[in-house]
N, C-alpha and C. Protein backbone atom coordinates (compact mmCIF):
# COMPACT_ATOMS: atom_id res chain seq x y z
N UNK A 1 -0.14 -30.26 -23.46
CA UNK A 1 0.21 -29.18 -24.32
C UNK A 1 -1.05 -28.44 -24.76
N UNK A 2 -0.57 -27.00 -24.95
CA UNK A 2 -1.76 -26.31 -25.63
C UNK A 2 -1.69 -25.59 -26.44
N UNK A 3 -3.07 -24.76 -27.14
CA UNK A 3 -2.48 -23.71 -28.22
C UNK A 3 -1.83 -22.96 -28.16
N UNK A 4 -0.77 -21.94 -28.61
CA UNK A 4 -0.01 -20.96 -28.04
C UNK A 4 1.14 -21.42 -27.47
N UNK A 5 1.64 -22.61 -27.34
CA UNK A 5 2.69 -23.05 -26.06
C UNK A 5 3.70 -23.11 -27.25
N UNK A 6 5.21 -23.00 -26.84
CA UNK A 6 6.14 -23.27 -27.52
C UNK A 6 6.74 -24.68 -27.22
N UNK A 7 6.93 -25.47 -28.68
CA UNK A 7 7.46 -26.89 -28.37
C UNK A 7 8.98 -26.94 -29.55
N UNK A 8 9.47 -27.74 -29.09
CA UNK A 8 10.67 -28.44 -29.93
C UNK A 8 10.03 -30.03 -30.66
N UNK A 9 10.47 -30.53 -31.90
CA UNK A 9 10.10 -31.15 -32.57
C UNK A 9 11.22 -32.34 -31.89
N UNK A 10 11.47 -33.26 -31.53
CA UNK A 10 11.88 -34.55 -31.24
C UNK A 10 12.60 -35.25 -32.09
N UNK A 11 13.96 -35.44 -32.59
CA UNK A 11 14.65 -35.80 -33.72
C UNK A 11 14.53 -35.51 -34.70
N UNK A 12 14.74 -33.91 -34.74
CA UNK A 12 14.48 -33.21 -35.94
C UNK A 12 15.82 -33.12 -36.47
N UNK A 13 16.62 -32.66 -35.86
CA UNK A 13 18.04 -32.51 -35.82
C UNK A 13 18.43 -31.38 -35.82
N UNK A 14 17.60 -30.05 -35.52
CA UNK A 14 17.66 -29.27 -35.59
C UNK A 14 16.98 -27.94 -34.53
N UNK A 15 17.85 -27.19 -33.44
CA UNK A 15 16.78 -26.89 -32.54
C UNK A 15 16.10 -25.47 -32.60
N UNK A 16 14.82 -26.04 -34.03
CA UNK A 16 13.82 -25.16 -34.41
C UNK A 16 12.73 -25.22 -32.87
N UNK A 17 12.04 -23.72 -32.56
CA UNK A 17 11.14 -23.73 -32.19
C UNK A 17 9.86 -23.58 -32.93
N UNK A 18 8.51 -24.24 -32.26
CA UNK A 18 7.29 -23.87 -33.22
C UNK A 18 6.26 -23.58 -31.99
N UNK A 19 5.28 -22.47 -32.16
CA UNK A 19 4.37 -22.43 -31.66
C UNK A 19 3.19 -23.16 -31.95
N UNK A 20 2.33 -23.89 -31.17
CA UNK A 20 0.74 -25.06 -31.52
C UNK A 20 0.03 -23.59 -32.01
N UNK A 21 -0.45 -24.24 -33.36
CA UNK A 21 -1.73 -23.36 -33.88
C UNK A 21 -3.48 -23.95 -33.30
N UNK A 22 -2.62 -25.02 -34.02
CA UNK A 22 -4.65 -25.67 -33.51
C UNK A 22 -3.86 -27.21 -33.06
N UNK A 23 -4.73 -28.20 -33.06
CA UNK A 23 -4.89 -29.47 -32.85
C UNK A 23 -5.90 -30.50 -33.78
N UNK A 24 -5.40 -31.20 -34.77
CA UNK A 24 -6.00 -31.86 -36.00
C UNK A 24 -5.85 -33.71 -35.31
N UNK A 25 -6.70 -34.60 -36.67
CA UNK A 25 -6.62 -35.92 -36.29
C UNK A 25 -6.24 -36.05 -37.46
N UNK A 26 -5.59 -37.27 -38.65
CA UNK A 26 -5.72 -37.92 -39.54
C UNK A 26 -6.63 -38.93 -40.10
N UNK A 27 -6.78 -39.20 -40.91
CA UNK A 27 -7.67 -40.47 -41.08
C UNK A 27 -7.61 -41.56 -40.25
N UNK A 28 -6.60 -41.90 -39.54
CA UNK A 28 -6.31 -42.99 -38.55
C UNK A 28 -6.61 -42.67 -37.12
N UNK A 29 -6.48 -41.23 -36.74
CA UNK A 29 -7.59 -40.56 -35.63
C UNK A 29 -6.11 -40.83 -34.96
N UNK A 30 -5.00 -40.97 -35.22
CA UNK A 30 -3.73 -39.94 -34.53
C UNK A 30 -3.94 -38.16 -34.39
N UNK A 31 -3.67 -38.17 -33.17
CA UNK A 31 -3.88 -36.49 -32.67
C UNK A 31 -2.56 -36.13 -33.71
N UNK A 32 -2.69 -34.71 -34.54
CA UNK A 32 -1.66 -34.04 -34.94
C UNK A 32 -1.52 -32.87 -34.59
N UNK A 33 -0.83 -31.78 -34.25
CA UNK A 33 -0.37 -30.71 -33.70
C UNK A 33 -0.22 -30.09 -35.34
N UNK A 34 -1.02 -28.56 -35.48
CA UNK A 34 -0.31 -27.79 -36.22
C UNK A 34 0.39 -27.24 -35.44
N UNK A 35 1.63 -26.33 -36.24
CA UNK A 35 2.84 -26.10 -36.18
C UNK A 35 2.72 -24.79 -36.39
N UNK A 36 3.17 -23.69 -36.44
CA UNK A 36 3.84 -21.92 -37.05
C UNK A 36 4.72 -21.90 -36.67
N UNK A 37 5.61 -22.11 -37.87
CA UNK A 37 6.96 -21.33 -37.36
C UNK A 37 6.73 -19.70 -37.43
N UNK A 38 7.48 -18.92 -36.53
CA UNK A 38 7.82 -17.14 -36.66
C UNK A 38 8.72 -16.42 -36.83
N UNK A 39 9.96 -17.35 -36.88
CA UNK A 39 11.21 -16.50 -37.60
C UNK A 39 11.54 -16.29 -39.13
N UNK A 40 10.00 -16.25 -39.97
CA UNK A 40 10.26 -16.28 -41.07
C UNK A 40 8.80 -14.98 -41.00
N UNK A 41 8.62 -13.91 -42.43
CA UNK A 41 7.95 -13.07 -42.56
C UNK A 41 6.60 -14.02 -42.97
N UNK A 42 6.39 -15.10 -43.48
CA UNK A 42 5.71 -16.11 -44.18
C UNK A 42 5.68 -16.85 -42.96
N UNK A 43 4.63 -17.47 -42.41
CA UNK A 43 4.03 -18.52 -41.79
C UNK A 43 4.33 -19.73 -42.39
N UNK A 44 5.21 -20.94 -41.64
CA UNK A 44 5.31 -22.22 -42.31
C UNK A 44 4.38 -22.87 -41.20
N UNK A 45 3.57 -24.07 -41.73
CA UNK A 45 2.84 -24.55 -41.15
C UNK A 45 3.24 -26.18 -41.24
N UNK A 46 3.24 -26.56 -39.96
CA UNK A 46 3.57 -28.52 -40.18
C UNK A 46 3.20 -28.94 -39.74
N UNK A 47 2.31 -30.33 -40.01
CA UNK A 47 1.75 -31.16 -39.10
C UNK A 47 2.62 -32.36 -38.62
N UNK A 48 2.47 -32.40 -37.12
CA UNK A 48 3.78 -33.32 -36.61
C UNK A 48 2.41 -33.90 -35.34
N UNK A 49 2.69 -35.24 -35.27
CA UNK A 49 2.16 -36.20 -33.76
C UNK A 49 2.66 -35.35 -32.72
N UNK A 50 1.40 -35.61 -31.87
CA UNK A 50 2.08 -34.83 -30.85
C UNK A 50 2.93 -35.53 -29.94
N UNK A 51 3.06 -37.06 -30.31
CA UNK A 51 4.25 -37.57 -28.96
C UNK A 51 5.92 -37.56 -29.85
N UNK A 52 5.91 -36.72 -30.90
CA UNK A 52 6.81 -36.13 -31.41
C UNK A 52 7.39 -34.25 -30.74
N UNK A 53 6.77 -34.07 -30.02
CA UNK A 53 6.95 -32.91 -29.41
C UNK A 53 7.41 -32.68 -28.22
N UNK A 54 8.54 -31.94 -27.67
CA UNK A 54 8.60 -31.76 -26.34
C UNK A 54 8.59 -30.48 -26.07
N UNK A 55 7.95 -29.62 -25.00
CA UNK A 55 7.77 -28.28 -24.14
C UNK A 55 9.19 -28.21 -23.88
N UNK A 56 9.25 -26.66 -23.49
CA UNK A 56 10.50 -26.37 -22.89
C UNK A 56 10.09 -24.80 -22.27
């Protein structure tokens, strides 16, 4: 996966799309994926694992 790519969130329950902003670690040095959502005028931003993500 990369920046710019569109992914679906993995048992979200809901089939939101999000575009990757950047790519972060946590204190535990798990890779995290920021998130933008764009169907809103306001930028929501989420940090989700990335083996929580699938391309489409």
């Amino acid at each position: 996966m990369q920046i710019g790519e569109w992914v679906h969130v993995k048992g979200c329950g809901r089939s939101l799309t999000f575009q990757i902003f950047a790519f972060t670690r946590n204190r535990k040095g798990k890779k995290l994926a920021i998130l933008k959502n764009n169907e809103y005028t306001e930028y929501e931003f989420r940090f989700v694992p990335v083996e929580q993500l699938e391309a489409f």
